[in-house]
Protein backbone atom coordinates (compact mmCIF):
# COMPACT_ATOMS: atom_id res chain seq x y z
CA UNK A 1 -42.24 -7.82 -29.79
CA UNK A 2 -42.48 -5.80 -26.59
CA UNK A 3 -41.18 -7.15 -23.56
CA UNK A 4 -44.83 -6.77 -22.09
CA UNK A 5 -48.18 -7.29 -23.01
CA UNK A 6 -51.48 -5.56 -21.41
CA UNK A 7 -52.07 -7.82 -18.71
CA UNK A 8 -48.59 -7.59 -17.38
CA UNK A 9 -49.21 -3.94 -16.94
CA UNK A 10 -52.70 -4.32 -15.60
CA UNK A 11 -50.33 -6.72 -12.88
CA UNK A 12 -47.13 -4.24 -12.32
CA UNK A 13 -49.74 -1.29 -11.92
CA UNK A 14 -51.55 -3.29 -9.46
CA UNK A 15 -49.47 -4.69 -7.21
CA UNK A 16 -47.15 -1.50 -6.99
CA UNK A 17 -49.12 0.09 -4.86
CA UNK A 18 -52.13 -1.72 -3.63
CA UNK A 19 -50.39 -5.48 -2.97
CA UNK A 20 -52.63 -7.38 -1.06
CA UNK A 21 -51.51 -8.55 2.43
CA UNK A 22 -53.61 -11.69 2.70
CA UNK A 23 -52.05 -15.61 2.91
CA UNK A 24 -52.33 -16.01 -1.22
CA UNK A 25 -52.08 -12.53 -2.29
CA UNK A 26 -51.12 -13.86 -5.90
CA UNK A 27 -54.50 -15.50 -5.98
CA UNK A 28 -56.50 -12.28 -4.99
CA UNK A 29 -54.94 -10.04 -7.51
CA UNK A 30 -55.68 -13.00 -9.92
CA UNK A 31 -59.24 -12.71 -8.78
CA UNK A 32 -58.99 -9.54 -9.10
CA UNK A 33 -58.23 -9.44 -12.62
CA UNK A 34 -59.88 -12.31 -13.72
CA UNK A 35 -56.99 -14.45 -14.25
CA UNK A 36 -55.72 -17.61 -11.97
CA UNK A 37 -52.94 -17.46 -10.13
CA UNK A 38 -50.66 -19.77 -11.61
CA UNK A 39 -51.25 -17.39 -14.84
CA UNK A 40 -49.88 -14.54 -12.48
CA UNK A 41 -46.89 -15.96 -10.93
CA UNK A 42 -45.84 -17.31 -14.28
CA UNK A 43 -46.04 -13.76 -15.60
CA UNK A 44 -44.18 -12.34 -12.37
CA UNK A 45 -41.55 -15.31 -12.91
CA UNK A 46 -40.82 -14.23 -16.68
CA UNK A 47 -40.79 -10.85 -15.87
CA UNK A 48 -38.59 -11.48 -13.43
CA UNK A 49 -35.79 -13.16 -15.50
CA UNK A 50 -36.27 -10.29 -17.81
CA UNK A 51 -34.71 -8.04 -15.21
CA UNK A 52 -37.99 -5.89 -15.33
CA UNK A 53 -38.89 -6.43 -11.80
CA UNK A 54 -35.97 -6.49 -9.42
CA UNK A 55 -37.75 -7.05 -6.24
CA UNK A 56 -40.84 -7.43 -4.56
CA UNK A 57 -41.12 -6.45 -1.26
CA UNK A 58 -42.55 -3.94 1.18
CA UNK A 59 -41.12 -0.15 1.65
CA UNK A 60 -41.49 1.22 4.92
CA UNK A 61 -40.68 4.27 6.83
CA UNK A 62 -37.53 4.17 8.25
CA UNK A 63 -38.30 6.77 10.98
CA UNK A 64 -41.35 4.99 12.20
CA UNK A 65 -39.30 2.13 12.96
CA UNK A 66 -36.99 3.71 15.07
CA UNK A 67 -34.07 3.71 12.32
CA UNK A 68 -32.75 6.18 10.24
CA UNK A 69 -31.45 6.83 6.94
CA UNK A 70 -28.91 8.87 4.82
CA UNK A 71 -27.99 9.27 1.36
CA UNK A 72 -23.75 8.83 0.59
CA UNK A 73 -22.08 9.99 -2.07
CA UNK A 74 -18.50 8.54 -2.84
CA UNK A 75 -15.79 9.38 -5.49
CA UNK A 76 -14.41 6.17 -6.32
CA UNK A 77 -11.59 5.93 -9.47
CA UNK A 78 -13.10 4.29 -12.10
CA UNK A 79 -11.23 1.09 -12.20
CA UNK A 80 -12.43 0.34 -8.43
CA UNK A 81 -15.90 1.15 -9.14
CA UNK A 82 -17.40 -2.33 -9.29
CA UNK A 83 -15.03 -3.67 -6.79
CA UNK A 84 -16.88 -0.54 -4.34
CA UNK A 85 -20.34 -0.92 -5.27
CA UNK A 86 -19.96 -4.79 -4.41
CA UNK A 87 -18.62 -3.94 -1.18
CA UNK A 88 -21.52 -0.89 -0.40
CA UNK A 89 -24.18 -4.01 -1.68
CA UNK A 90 -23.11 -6.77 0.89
CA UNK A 91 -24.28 -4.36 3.55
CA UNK A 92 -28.38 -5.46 4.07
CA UNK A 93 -29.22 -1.45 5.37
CA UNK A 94 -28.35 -0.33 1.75
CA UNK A 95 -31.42 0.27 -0.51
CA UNK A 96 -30.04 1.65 -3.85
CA UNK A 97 -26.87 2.33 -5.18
CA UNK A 98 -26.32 4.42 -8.50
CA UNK A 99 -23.16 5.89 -10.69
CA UNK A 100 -23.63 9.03 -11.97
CA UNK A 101 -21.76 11.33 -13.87
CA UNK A 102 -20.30 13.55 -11.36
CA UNK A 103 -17.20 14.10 -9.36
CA UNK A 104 -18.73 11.83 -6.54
CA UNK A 105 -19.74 9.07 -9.43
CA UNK A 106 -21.34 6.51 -6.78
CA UNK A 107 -24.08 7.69 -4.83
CA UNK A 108 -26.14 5.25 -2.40
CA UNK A 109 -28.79 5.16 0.41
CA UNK A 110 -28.22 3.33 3.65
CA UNK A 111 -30.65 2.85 6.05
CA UNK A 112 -29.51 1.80 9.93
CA UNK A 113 -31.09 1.78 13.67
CA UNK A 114 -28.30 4.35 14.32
CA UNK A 115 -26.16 6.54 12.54
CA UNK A 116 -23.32 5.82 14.47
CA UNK A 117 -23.77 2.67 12.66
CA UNK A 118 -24.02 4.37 9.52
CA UNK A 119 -20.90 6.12 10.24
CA UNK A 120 -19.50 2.81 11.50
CA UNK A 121 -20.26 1.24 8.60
CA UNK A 122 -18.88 3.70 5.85
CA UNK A 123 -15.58 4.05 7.78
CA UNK A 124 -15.41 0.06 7.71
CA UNK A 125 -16.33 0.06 3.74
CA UNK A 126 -13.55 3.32 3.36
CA UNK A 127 -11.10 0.78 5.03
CA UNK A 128 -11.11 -2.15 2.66
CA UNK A 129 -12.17 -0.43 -0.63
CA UNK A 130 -9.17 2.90 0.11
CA UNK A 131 -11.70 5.10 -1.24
CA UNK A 132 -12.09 7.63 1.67
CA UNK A 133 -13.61 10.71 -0.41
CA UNK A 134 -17.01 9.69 0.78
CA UNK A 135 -19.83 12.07 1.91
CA UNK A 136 -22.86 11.42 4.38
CA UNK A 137 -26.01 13.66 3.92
CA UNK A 138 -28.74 12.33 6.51
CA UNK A 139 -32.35 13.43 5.33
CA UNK A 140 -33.64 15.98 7.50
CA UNK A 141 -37.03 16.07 5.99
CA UNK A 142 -38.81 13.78 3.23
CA UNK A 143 -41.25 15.29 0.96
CA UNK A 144 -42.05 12.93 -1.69
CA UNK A 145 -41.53 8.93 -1.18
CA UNK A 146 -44.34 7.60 -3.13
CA UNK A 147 -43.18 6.20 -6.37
CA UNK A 148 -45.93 4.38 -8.77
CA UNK A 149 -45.15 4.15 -12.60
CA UNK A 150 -48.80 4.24 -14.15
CA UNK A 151 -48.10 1.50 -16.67
């Protein structure tokens, strides 16, 4: 059986993109769609547990909001990589954090109202993980940020 049915994707495609920003917005995409809005949070709930959502939550601009934000790349040995990645999560201005197969195997963004506190911040996370190989590449211009998965 798959993990979800039609109406869960009729739910993920809608509130990716178009989540409504009203007091019950659960209850207006129910409306929306015909269902009722315990029906919807259920669904949300379950897919939830299931690991297929991992948040929901609002993406912003960090620019527009006076901060600013960087992608890092690391090289972290491979026996400290979960120990690093749980030390890059604890701090809230980090977004996403990867390993890839590369040289610099952990890659993450962190967003900040400064980049001195960027800078402050991935000096502090060199200092108690020892992994000092890390790189800081600030955007300098975004061209695609939108991301909606037409389900």
């Amino acid at each position: 059986m798959l993990p979800i049915d039609d109406t869960d994707r009729t739910i993920l495609n809608r509130i990716q993109s178009d989540f409504p920003i009203t007091s019950r917005p659960y209850l207006s995409i129910a409306d929306n769609l015909g269902l009722s809005e315990n029906d919807v949070l259920k669904r949300l709930s379950r897919l939830k547990k299931k690991s297929i959502i991992r948040r929901i939550g609002g993406n912003f601009v960090p620019e527009k909001l006076g901060f600013v934000s960087t992608l890092c790349a690391a090289k972290v040995p491979e026996d400290q990589i979960d120990c690093f990645a749980m030390t890059v999560n604890r701090y809230p201005g980090v977004t996403h954090n990867y390993k890839r197969d590369s040289k610099f195997n952990i890659w993450f963004t962190f967003i900040a109202p400064s980049m001195e506190e960027i800078n402050r911040n991935l000096e502090t996370i060199s200092q108690e993980t020892g992994v000092t190989d890390i790189i800081n590449l600030p955007a300098t211009k975004v061209f695609k940020i939108k991301a909606h998965f037409d389900l």
